[in-house]
N, C-alpha and C. Protein backbone atom coordinates (compact mmCIF):
# COMPACT_ATOMS: atom_id res chain seq x y z
N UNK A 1 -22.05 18.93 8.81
CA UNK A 1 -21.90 18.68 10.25
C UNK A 1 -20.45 18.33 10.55
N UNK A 2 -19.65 19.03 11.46
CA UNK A 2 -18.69 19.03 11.82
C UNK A 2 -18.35 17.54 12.89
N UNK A 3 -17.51 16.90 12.23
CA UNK A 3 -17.34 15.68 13.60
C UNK A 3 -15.84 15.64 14.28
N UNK A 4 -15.83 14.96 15.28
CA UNK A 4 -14.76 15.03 16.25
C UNK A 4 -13.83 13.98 16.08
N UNK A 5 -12.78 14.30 15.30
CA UNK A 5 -11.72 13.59 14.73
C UNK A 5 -11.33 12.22 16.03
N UNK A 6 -11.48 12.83 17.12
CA UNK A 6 -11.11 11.91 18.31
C UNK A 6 -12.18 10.61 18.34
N UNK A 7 -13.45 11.16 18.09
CA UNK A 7 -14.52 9.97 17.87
C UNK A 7 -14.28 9.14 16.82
N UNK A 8 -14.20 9.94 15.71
CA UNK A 8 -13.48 8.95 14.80
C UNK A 8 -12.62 8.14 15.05
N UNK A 9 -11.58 8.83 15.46
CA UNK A 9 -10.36 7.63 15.84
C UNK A 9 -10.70 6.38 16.42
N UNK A 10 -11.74 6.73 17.51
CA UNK A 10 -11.94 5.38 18.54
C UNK A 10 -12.93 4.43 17.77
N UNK A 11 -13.72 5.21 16.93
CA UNK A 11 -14.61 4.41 16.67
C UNK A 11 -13.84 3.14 15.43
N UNK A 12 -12.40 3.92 14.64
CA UNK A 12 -12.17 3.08 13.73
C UNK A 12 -11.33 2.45 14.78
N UNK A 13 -10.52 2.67 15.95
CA UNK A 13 -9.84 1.67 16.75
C UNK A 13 -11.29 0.10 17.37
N UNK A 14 -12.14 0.86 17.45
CA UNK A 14 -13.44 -0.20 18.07
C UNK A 14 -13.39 -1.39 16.70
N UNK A 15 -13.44 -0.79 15.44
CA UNK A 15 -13.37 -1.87 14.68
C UNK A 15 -12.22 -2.80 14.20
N UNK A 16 -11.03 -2.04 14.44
CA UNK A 16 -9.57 -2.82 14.21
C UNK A 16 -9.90 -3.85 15.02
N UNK A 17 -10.18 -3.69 16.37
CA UNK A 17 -9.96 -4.50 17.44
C UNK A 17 -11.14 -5.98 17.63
N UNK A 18 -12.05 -5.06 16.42
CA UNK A 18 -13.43 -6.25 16.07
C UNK A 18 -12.74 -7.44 15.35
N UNK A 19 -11.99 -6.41 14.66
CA UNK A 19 -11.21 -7.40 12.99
C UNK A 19 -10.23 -8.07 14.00
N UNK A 20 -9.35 -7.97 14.64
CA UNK A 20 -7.94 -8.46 15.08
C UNK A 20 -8.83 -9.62 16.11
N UNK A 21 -9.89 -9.63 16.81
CA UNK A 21 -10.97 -10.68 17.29
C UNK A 21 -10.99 -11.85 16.55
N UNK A 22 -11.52 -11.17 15.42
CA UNK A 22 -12.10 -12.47 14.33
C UNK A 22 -10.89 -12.99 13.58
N UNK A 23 -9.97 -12.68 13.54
CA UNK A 23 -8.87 -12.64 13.08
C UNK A 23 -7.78 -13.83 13.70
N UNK A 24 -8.25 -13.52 14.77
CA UNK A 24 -7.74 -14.77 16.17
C UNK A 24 -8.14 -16.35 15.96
N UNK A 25 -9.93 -15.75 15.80
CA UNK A 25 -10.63 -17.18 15.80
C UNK A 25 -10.16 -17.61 14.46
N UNK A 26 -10.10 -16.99 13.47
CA UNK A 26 -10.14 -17.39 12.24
C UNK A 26 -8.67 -17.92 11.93
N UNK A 27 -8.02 -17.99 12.58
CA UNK A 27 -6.33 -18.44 12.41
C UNK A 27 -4.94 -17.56 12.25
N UNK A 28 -4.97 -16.58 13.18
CA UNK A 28 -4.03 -15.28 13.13
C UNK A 28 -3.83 -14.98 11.11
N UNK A 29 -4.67 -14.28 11.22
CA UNK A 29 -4.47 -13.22 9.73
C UNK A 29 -3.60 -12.66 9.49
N UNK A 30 -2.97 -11.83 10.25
CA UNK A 30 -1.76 -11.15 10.39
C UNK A 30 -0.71 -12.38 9.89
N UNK A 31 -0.59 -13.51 10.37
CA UNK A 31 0.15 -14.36 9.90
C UNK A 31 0.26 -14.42 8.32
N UNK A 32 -0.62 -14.72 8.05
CA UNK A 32 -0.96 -15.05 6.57
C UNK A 32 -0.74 -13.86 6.11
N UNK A 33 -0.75 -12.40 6.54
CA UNK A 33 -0.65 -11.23 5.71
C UNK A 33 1.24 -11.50 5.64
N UNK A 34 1.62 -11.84 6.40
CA UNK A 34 2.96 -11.50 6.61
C UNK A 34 3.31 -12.77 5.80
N UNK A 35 2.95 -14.08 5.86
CA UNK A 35 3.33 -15.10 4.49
C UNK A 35 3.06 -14.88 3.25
N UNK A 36 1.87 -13.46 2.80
CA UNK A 36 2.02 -13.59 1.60
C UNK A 36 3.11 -12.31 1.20
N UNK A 37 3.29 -11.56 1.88
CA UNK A 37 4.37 -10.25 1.64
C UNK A 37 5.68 -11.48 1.37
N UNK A 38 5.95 -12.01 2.21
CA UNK A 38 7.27 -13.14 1.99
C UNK A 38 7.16 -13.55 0.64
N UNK A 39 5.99 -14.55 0.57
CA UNK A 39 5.77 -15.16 -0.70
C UNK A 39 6.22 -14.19 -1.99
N UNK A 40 5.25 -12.84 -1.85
CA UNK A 40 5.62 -12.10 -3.20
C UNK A 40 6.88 -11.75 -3.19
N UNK A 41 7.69 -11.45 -2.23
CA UNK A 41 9.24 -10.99 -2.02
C UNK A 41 9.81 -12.01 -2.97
N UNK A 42 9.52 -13.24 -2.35
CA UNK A 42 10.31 -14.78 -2.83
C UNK A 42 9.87 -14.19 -4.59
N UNK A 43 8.74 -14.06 -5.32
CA UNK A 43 8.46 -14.60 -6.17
C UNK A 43 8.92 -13.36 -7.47
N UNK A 44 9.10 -12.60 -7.04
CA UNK A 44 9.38 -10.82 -7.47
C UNK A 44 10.83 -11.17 -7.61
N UNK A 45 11.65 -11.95 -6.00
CA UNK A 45 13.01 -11.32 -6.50
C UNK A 45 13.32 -13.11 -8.07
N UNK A 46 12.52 -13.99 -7.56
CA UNK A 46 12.63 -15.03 -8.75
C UNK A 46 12.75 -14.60 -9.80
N UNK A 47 11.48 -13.79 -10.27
CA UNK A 47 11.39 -13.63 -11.40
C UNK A 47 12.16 -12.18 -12.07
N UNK A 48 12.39 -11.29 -11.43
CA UNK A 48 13.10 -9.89 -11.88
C UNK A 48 13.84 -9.34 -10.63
N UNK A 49 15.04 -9.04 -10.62
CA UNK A 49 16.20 -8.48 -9.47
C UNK A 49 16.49 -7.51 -9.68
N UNK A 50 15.99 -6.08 -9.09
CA UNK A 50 16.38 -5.16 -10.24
C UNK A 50 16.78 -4.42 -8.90
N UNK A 51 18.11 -3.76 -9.36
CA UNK A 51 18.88 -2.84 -8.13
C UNK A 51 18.55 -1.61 -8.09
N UNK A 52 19.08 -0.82 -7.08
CA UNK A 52 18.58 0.40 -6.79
C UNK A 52 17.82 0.67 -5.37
N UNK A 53 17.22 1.75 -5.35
CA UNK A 53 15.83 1.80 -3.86
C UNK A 53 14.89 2.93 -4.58
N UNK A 54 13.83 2.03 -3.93
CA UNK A 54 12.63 2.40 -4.45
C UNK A 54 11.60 2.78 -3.26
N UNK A 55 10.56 3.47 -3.50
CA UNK A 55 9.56 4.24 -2.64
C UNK A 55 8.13 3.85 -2.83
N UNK A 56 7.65 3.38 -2.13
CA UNK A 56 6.66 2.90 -2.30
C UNK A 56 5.32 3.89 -2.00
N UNK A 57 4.44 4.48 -2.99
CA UNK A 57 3.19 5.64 -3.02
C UNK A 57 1.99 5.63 -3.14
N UNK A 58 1.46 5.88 -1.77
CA UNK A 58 -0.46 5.35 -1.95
C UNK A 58 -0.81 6.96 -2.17
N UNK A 59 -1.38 6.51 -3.19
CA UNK A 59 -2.21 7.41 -4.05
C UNK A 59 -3.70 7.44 -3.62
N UNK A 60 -4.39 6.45 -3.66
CA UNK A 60 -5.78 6.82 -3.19
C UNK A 60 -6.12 5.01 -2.47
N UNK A 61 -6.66 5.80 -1.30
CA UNK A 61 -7.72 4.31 -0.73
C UNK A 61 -7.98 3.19 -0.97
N UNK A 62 -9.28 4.18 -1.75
CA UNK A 62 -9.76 3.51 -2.06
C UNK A 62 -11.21 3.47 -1.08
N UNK A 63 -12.66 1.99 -1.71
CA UNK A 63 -13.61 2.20 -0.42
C UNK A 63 -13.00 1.13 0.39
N UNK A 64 -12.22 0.67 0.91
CA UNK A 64 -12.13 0.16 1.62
C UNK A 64 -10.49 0.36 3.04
N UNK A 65 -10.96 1.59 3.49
CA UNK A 65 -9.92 2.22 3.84
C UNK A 65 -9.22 1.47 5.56
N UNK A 66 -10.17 0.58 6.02
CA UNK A 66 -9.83 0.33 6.92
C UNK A 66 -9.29 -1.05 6.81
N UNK A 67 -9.03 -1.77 5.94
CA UNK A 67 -8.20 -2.71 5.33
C UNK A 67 -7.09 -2.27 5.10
N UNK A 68 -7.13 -0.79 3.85
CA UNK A 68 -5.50 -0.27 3.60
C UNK A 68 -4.93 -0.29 5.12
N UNK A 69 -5.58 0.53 6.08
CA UNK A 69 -5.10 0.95 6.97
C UNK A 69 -4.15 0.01 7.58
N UNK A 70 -5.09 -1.09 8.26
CA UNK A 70 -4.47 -2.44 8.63
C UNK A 70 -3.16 -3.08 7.95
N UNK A 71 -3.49 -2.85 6.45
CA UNK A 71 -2.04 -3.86 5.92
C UNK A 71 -1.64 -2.79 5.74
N UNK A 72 -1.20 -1.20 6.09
CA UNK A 72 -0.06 -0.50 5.91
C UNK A 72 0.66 -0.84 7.38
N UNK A 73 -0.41 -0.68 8.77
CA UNK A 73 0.21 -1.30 10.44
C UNK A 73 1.25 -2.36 9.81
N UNK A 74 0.96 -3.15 9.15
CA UNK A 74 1.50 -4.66 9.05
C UNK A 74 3.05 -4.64 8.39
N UNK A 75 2.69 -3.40 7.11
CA UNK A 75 4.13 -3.36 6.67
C UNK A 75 4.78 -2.26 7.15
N UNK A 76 4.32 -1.68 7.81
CA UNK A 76 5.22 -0.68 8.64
C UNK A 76 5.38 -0.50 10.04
N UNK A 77 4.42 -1.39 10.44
CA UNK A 77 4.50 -1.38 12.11
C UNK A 77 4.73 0.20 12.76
N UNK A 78 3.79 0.68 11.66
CA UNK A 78 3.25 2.08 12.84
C UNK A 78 1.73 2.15 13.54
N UNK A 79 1.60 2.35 14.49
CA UNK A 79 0.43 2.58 15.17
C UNK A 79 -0.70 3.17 14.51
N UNK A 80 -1.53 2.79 14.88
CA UNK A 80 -3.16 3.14 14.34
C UNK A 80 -3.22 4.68 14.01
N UNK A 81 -2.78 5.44 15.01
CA UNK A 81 -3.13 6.84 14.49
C UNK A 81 -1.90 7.15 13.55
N UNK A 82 -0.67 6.48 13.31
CA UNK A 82 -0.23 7.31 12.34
C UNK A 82 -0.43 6.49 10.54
N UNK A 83 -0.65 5.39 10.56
CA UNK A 83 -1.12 4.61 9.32
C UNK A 83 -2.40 5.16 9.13
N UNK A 84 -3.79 5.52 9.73
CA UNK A 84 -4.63 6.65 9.16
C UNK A 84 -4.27 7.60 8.82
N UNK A 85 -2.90 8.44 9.12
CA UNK A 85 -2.60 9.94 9.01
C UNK A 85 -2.29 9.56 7.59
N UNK A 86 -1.49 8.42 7.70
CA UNK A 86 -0.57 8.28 5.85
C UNK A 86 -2.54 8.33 4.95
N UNK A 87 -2.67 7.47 5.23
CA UNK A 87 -4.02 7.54 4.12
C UNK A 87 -5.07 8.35 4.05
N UNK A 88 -5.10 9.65 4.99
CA UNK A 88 -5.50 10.63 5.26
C UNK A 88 -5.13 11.42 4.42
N UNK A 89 -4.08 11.18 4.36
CA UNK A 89 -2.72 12.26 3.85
C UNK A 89 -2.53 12.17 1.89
N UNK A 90 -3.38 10.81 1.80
CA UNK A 90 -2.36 10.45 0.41
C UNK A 90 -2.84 11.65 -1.11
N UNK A 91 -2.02 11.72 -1.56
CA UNK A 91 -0.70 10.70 -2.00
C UNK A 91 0.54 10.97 -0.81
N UNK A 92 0.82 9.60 -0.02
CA UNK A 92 1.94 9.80 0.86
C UNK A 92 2.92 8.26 0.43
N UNK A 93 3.85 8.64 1.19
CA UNK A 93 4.82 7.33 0.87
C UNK A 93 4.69 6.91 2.08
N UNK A 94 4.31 5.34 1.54
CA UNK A 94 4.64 4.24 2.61
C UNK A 94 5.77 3.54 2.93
N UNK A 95 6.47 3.42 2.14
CA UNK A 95 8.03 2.94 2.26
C UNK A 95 8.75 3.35 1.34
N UNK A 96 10.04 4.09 2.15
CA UNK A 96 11.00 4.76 1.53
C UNK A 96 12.50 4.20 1.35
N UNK A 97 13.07 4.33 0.24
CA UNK A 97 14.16 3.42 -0.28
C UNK A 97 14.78 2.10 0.08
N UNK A 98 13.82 1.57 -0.27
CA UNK A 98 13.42 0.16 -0.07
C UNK A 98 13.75 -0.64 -1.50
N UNK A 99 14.42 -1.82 -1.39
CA UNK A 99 14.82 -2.67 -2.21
C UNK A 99 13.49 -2.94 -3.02
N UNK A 100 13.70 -2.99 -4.65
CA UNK A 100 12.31 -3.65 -5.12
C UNK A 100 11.47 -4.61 -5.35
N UNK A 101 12.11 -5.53 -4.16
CA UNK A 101 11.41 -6.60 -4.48
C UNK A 101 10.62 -6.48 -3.11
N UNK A 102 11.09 -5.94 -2.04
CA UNK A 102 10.29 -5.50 -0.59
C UNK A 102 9.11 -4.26 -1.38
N UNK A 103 9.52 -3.51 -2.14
CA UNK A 103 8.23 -2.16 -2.65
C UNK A 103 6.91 -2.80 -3.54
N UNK A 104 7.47 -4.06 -4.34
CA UNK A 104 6.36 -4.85 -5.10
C UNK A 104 5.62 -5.50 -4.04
N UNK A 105 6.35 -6.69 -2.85
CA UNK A 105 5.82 -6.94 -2.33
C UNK A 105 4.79 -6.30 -1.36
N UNK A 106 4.83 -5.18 -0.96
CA UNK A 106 3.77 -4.24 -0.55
C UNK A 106 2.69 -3.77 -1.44
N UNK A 107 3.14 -3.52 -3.13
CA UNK A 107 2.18 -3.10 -3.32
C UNK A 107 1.19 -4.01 -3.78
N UNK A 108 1.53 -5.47 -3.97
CA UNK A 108 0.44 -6.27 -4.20
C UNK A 108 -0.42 -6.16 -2.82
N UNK A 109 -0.26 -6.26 -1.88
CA UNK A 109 -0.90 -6.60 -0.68
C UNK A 109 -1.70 -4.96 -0.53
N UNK A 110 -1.26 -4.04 -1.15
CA UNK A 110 -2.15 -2.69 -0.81
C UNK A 110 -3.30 -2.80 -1.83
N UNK A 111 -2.47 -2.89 -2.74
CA UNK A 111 -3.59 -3.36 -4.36
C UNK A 111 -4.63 -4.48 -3.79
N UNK A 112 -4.16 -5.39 -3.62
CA UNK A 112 -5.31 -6.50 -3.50
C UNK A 112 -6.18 -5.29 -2.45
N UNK A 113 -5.95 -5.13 -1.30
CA UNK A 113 -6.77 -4.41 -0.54
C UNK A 113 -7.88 -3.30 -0.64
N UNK A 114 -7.91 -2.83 -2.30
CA UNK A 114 -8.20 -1.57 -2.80
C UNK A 114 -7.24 -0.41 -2.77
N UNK A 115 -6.26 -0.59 -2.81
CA UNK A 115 -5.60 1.13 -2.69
C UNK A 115 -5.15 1.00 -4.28
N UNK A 116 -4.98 1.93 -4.48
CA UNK A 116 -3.69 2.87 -5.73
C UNK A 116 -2.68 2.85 -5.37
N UNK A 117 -1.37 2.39 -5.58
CA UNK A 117 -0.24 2.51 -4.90
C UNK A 117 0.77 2.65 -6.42
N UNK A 118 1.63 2.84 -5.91
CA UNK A 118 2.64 3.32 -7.37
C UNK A 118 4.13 2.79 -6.70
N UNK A 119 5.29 2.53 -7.76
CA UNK A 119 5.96 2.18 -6.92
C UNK A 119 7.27 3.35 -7.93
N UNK A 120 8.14 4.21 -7.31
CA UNK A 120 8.98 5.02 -8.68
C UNK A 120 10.05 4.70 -7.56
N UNK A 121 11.18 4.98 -8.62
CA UNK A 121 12.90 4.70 -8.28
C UNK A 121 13.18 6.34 -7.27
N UNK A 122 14.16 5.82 -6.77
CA UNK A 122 14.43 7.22 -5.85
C UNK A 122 16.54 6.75 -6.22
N UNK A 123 16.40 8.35 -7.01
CA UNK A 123 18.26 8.73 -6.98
C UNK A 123 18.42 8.50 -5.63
N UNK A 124 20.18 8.59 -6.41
CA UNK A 124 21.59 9.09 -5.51
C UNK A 124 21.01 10.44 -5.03
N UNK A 125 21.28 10.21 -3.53
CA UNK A 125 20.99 11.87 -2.93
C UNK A 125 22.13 12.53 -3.61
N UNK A 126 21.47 14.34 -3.82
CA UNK A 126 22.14 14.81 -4.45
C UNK A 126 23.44 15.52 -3.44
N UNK A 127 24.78 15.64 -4.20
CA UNK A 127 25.94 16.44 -3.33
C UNK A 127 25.05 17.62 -2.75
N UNK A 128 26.09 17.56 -1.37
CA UNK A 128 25.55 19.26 -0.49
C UNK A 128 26.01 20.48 -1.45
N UNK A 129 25.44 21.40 -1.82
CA UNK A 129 26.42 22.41 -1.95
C UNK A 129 27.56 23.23 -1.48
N UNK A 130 28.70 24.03 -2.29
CA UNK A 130 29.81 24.16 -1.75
C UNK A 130 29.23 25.08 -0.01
N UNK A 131 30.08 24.37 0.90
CA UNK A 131 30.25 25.39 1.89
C UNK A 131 28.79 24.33 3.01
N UNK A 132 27.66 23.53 2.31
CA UNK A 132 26.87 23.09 3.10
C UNK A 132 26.77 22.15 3.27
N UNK A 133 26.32 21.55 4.57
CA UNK A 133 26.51 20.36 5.39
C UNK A 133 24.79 19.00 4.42
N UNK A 134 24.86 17.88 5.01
CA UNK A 134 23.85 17.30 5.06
C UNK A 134 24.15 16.46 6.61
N UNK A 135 22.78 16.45 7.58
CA UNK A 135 23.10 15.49 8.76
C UNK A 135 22.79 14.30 8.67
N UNK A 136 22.96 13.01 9.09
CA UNK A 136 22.36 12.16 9.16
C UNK A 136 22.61 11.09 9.66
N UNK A 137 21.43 10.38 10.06
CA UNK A 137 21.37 9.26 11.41
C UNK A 137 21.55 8.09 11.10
N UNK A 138 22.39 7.66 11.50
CA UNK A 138 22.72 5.87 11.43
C UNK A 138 22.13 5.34 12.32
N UNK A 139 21.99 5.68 13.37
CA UNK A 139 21.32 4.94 14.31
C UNK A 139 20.33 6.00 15.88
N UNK A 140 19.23 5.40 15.69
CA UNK A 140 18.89 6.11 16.74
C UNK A 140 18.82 5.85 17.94
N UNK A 141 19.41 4.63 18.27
CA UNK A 141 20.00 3.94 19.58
C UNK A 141 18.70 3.91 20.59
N UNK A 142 19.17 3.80 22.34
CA UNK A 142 18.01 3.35 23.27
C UNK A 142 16.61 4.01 23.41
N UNK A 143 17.17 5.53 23.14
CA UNK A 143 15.70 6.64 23.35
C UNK A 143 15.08 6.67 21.84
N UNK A 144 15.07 6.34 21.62
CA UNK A 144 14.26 6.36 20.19
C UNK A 144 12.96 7.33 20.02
N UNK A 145 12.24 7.29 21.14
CA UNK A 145 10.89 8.43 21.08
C UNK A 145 11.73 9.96 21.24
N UNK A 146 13.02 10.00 22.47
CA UNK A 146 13.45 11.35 21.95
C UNK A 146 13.82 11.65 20.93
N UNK A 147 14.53 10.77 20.53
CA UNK A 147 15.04 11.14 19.19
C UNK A 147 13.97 11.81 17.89
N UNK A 148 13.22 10.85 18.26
CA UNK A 148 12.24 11.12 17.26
C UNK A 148 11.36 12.58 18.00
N UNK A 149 11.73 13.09 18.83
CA UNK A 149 11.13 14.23 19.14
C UNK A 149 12.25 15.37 18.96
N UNK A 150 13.22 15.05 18.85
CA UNK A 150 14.05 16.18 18.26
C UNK A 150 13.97 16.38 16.76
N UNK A 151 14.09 15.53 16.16
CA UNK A 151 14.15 15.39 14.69
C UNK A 151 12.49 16.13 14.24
N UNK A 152 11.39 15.83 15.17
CA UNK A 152 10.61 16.89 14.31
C UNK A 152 10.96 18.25 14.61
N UNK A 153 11.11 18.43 15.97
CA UNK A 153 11.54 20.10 15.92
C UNK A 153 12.59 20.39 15.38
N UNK A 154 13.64 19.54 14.55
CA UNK A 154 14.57 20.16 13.95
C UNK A 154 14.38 20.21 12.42
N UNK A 155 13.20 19.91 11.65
CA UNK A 155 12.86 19.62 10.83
C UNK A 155 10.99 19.79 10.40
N UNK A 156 10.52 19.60 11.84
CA UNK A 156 8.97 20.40 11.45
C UNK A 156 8.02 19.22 10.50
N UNK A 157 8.42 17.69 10.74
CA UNK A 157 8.43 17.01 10.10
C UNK A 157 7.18 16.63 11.01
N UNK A 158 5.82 15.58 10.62
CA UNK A 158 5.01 14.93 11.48
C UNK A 158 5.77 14.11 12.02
N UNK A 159 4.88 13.12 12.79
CA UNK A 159 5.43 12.09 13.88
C UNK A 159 5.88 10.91 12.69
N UNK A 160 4.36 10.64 11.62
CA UNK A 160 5.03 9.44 10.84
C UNK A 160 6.28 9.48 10.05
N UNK A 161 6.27 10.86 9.66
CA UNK A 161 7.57 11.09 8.92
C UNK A 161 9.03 10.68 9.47
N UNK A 162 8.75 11.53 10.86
CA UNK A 162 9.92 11.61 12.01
C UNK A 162 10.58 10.37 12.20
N UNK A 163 9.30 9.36 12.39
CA UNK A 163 9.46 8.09 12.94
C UNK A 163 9.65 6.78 11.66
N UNK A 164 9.72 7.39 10.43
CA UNK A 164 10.13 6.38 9.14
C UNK A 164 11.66 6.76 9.57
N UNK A 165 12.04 8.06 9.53
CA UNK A 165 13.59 8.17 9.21
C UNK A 165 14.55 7.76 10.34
N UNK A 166 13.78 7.63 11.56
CA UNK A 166 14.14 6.63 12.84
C UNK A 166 14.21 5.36 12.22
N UNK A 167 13.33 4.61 11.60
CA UNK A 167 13.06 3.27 11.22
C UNK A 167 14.42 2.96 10.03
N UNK A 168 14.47 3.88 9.05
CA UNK A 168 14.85 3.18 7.94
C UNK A 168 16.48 3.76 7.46
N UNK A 169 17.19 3.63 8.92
CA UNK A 169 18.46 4.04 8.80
C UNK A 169 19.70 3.64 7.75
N UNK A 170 20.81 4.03 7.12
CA UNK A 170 21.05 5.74 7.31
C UNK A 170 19.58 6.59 6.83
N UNK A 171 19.30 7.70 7.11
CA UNK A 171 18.44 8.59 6.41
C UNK A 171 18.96 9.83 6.96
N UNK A 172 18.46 10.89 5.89
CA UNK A 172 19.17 12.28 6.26
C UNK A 172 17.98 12.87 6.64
N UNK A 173 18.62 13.19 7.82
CA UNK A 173 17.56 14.39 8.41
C UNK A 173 17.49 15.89 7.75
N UNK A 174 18.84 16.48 8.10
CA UNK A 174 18.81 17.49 7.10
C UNK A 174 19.78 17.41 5.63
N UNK A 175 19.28 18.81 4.82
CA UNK A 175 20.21 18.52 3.73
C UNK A 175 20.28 20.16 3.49
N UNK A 176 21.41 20.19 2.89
CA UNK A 176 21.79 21.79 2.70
C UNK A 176 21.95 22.63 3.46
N UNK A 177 22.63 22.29 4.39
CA UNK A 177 22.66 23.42 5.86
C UNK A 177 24.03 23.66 6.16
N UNK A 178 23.83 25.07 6.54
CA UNK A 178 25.18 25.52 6.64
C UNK A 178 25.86 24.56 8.40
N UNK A 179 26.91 24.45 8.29
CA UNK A 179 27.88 24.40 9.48
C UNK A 179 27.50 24.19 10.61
N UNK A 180 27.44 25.29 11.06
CA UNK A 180 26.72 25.66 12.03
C UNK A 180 25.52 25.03 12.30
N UNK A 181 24.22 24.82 11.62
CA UNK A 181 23.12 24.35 12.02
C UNK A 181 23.29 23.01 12.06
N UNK A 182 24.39 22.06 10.88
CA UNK A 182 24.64 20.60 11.14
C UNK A 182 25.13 20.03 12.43
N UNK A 183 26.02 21.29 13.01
CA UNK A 183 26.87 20.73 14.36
C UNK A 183 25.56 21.15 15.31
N UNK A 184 24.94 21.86 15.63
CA UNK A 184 23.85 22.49 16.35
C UNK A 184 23.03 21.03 16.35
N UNK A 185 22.64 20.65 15.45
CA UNK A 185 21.66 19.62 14.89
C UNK A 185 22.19 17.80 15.70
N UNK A 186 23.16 17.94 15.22
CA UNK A 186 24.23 16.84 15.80
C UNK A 186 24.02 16.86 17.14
N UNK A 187 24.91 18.10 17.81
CA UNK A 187 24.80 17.90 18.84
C UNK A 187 23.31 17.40 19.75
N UNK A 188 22.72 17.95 19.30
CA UNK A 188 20.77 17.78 20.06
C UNK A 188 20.52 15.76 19.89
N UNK A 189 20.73 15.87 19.07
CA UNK A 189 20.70 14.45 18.58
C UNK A 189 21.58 13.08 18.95
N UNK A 190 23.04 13.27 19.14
CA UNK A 190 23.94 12.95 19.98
C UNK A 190 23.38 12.64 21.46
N UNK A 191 23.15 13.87 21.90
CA UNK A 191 22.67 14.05 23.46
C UNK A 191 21.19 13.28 23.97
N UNK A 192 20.33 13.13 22.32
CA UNK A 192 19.65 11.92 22.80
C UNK A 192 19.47 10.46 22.72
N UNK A 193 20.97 10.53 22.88
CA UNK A 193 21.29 9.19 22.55
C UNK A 193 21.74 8.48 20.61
N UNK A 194 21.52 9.63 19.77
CA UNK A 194 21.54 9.01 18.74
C UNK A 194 23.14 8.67 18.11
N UNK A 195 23.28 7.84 17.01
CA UNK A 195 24.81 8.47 16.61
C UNK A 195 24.40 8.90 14.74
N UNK A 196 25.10 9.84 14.72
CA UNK A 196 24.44 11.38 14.04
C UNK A 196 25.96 11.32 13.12
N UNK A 197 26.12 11.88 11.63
CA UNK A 197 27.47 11.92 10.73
C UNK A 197 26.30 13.14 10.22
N UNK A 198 27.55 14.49 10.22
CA UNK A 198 27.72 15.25 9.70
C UNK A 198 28.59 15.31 8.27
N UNK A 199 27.94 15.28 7.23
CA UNK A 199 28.86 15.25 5.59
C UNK A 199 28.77 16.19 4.81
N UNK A 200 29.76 16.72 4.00
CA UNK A 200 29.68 17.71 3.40
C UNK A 200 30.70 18.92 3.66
N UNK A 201 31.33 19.86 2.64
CA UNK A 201 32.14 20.74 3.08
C UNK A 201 31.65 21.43 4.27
């Protein structure tokens, strides 16, 4: 039997909004989710400091998907329909080059929750090749939803995607593009307000 993704949606928004209820009476939860992410930060960078950026990867659910869901809102402060899309989606990344003591601290809080989460190192982006550009956004300044609506049509990227590389500036939008498509790219991006560095021969 075929069901209507839209029913779904509301029906898991009917229960967020059950949980975020009881959640109230019970002494803002959200609080406490957000003191223990601190806590493990504090206790991760105590015990091991290890440099670099790291990516944080939910692999599977788990049964208890509307918990992941909730504490991914919490550490990413994306909206209901796109924190289902990530766990819809997985294996997807929840946080991208992120210090490791912020990627542990998430993944205890996904782990405790039931998910699979993985946490692997992410290189030095690699040089453009001779002759090609890479673009990329430092800042996506006042319009932020345009922005983030150019960047998928210039890239074909979903909304959550679109809207991490809005979030977690510098990030490169494109990579390997000739000249021409970097200044093309720039310019669109510029014009909505963003400020945009073109690098590369």
């Amino acid at each position: 039997m075929s069901r209507d993704p839209n029913i779904a949606l509301v029906a898991l928004a009917v229960i967020l909004v059950a949980g975020a209820v009881l959640a109230v009476v019970g002494g803002l939860r959200s609080d406490r989710t957000r003191s223990r992410i601190a806590g493990s930060t504090g206790a991760f960078s105590a015990a091991q400091v290890r440099g670099g950026e790291w990516s944080l990867v939910l692999d599977r659910t788990g049964d208890r998907q509307i918990q992941v869901i909730k504490e991914i809102r919490t550490i990413t402060g994306l909206g209901l329909a796109d924190a289902k899309q990530l766990t819809d989606r997985a294996p997807s990344t929840v946080l991208e080059r992120v210090d490791h003591a912020s990627a542990s601290a998430a993944y205890q809080v996904l782990a405790t929750a039931g998910a699979t989460v993985r946490i692997t190192e992410v290189g030095p982006p690699e040089p453009s090749a001779p002759g090609l550009c890479t673009v990329v956004l430092h800042d996506a300044g006042p319009k932020k939803i345009q922005v983030i609506k150019e960047i998928r049509m210039l890239t074909g990227l979903g909304l959550a995607e679109a809207k991490s590389l809005t979030d977690r500036v510098p990030s490169t939008v494109l990579a390997d593009v000739d000249a021409e498509t970097g200044a093309a790219a720039q310019a669109r991006l510029t014009a909505a307000g963003a400020t945009v560095r073109v690098a590369g021969s």
